[in-house]
C-alpha atoms as a PDB file:
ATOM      1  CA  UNK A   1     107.351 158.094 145.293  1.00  0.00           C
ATOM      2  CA  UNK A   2     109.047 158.951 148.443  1.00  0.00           C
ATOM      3  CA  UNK A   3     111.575 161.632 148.525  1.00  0.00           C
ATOM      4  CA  UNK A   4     115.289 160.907 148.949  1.00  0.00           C
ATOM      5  CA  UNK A   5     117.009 161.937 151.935  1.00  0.00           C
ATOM      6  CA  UNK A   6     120.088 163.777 151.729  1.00  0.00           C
ATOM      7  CA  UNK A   7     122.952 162.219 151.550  1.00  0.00           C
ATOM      8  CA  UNK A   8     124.019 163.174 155.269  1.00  0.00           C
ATOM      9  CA  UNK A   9     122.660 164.172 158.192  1.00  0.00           C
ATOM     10  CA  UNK A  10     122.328 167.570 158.747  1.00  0.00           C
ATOM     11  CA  UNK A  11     125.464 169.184 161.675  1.00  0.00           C
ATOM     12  CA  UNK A  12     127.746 166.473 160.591  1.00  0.00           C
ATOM     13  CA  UNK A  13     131.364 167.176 159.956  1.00  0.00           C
ATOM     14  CA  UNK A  14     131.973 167.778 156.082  1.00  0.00           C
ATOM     15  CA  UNK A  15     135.431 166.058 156.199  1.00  0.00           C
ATOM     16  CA  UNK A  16     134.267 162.473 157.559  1.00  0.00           C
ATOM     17  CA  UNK A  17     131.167 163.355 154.675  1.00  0.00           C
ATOM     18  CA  UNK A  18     134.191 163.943 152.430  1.00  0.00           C
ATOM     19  CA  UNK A  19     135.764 160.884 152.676  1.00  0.00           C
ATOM     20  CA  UNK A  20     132.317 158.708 152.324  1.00  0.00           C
ATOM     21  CA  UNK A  21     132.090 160.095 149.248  1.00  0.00           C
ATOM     22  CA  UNK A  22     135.508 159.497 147.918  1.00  0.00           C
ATOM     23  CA  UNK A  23     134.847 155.378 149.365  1.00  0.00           C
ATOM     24  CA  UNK A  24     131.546 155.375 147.640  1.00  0.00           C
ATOM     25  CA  UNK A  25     133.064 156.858 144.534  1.00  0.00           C
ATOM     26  CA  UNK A  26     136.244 154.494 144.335  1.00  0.00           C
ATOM     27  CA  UNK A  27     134.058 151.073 144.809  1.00  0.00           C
ATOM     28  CA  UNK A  28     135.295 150.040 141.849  1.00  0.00           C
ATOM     29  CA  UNK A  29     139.076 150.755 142.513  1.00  0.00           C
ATOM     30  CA  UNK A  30     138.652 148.978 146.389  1.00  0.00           C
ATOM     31  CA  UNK A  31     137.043 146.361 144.897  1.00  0.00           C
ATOM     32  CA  UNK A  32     139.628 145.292 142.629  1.00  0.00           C
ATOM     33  CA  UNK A  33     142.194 146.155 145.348  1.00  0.00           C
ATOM     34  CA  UNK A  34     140.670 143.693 147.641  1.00  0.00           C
ATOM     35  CA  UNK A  35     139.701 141.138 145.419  1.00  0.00           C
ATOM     36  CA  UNK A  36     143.403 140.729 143.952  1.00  0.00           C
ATOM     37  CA  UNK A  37     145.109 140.557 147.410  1.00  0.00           C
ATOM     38  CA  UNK A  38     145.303 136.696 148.711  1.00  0.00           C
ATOM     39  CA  UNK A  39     146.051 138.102 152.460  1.00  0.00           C
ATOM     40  CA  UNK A  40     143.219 139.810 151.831  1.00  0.00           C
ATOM     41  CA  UNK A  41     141.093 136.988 150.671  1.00  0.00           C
ATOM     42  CA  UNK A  42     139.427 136.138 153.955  1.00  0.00           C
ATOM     43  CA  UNK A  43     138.201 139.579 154.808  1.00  0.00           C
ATOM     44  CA  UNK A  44     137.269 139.972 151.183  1.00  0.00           C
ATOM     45  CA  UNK A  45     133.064 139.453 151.688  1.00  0.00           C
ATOM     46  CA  UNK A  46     133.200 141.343 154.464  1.00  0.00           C
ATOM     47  CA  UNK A  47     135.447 144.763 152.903  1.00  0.00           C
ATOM     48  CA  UNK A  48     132.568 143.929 149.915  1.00  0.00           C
ATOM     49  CA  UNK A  49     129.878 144.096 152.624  1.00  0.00           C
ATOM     50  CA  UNK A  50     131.079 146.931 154.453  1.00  0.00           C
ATOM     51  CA  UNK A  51     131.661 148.833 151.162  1.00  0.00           C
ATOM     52  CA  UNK A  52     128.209 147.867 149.706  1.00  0.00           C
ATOM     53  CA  UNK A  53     126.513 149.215 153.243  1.00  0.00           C
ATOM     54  CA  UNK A  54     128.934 152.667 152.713  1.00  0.00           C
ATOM     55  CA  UNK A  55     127.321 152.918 149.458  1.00  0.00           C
ATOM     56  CA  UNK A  56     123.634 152.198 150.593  1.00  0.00           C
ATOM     57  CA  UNK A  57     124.219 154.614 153.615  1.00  0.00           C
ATOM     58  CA  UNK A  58     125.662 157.408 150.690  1.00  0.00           C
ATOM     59  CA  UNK A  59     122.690 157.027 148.461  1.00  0.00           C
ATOM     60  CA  UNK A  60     120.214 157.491 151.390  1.00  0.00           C
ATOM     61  CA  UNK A  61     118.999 153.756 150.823  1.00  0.00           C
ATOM     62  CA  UNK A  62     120.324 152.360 153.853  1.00  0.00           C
ATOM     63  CA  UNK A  63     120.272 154.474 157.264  1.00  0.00           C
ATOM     64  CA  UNK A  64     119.611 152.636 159.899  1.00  0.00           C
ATOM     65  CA  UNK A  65     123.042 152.517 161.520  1.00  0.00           C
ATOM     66  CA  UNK A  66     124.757 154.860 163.729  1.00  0.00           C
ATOM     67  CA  UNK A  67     127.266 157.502 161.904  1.00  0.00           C
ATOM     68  CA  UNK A  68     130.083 156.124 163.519  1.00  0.00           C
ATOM     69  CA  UNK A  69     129.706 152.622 162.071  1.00  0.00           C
ATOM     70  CA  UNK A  70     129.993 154.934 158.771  1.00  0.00           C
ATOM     71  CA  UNK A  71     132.379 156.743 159.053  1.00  0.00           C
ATOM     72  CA  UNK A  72     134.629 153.537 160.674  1.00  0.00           C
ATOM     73  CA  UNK A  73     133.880 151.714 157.694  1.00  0.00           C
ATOM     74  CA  UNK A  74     133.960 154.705 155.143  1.00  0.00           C
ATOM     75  CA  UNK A  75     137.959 155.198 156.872  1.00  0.00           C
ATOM     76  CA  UNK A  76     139.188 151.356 156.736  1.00  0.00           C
ATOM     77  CA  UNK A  77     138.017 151.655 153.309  1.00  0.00           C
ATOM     78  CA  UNK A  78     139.909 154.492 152.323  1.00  0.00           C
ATOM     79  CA  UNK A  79     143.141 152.760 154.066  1.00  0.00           C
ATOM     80  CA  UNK A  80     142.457 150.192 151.730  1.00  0.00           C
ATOM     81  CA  UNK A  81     142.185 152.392 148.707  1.00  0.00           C
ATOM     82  CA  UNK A  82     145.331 155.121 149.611  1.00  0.00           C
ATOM     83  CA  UNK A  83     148.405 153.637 147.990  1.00  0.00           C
ATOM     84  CA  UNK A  84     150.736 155.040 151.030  1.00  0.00           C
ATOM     85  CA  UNK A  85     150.187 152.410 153.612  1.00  0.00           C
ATOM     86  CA  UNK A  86     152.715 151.721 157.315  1.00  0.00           C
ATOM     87  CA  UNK A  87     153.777 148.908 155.375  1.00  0.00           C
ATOM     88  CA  UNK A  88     153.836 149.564 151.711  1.00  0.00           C
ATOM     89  CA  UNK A  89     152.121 147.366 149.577  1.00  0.00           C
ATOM     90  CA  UNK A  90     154.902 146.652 146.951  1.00  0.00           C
ATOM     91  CA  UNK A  91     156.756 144.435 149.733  1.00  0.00           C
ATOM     92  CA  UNK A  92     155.784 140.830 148.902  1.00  0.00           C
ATOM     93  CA  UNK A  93     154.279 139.006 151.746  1.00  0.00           C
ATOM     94  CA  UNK A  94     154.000 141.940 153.868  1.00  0.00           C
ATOM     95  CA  UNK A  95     152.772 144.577 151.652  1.00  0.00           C
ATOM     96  CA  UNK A  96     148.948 143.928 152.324  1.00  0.00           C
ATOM     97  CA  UNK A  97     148.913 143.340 156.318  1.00  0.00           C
ATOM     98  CA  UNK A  98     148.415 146.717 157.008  1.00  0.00           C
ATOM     99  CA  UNK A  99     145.279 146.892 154.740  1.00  0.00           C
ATOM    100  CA  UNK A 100     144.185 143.575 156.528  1.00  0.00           C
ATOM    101  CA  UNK A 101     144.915 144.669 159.986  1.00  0.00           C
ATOM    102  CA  UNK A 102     143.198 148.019 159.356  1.00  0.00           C
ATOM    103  CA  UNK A 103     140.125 145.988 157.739  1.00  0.00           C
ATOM    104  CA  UNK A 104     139.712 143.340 160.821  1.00  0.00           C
ATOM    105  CA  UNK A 105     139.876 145.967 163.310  1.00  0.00           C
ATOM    106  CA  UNK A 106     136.960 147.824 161.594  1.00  0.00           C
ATOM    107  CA  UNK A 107     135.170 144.914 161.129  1.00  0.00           C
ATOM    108  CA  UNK A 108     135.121 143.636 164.732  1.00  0.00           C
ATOM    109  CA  UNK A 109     134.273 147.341 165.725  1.00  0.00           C
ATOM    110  CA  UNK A 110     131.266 147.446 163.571  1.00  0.00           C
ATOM    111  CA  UNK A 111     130.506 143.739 163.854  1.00  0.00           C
ATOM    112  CA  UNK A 112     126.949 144.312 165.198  1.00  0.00           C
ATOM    113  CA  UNK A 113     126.339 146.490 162.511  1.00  0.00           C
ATOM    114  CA  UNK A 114     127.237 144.893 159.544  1.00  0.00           C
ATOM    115  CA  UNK A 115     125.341 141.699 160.701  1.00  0.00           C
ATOM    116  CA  UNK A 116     122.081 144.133 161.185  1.00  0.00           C
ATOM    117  CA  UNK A 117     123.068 145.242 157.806  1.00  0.00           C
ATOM    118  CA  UNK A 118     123.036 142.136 156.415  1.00  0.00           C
ATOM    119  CA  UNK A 119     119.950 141.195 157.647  1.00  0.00           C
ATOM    120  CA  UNK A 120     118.375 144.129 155.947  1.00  0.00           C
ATOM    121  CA  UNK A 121     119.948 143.260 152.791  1.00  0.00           C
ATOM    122  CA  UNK A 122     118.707 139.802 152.751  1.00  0.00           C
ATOM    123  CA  UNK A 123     114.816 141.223 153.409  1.00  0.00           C
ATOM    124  CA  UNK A 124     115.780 143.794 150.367  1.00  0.00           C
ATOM    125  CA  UNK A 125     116.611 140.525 147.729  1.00  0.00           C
ATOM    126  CA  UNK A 126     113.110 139.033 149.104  1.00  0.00           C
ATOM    127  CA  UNK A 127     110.932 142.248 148.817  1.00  0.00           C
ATOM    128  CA  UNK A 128     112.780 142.506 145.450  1.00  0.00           C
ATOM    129  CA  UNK A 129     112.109 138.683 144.025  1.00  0.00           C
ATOM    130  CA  UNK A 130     108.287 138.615 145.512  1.00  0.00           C
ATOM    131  CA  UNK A 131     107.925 142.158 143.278  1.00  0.00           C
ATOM    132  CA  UNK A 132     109.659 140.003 140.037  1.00  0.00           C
ATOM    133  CA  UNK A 133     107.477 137.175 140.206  1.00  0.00           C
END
């Protein structure tokens, strides 16, 4: 069985490591967050994407993508998840563009990356269904 890596790469700065961890540890909370936000609802697959490759990245399943992309996604996320927002979330309408805004941005910066990302995933389900059956 091969050995796990750590969970980050060695010289890296403890407080961006920090704040992975908190993402990977909240999934559930973000997910609900996300899921029961309708201005939300079109960058929902993506957050869930983004989060899921945070959380393969964490557990040392998942490293081929630059630290930046991480940490990027492993911040948006945590916007997401942090109840005091530029716009606070209690304000009907409004309360959720902030968390959108924040999310979009990410995802066009990482774009490339979650796309490679998803590609690996969708190798992972195969490998996974020929060992099944």
């Amino acid at each position: 069985m091969p050995e796990t890596p750590p969970p980050f790469p060695p010289g890296r700065d403890t407080r961006h490591d920090a704040t992975i961890e908190k993402v990977v540890r909240s999934e559930d909370e973000i997910d609900k967050k996300l899921a029961g936000k309708k201005a939300l609802h079109a960058l929902l697959e993506h957050g869930r994407l983004m989060l899921q490759m945070v959380g393969d990245y964490f557990s040392g399943r998942y490293r081929e993508v630059p630290y930046w992309a991480i940490g990027a996604a492993a911040l948006a996320l945590f916007y997401v998840l942090t109840p005091v927002d530029m716009i606070p979330d209690l304000i009907p309408g409004l309360g959720y563009l902030d968390d959108a805004t924040v999310l979009a941005f990410c995802l066009k910066l990482i774009e490339t990356e979650l796309d490679k990302y998803r590609e690996w995933r969708k190798t992972r389900e195969v490998d996974v269904e020929v060992t099944k059956g």
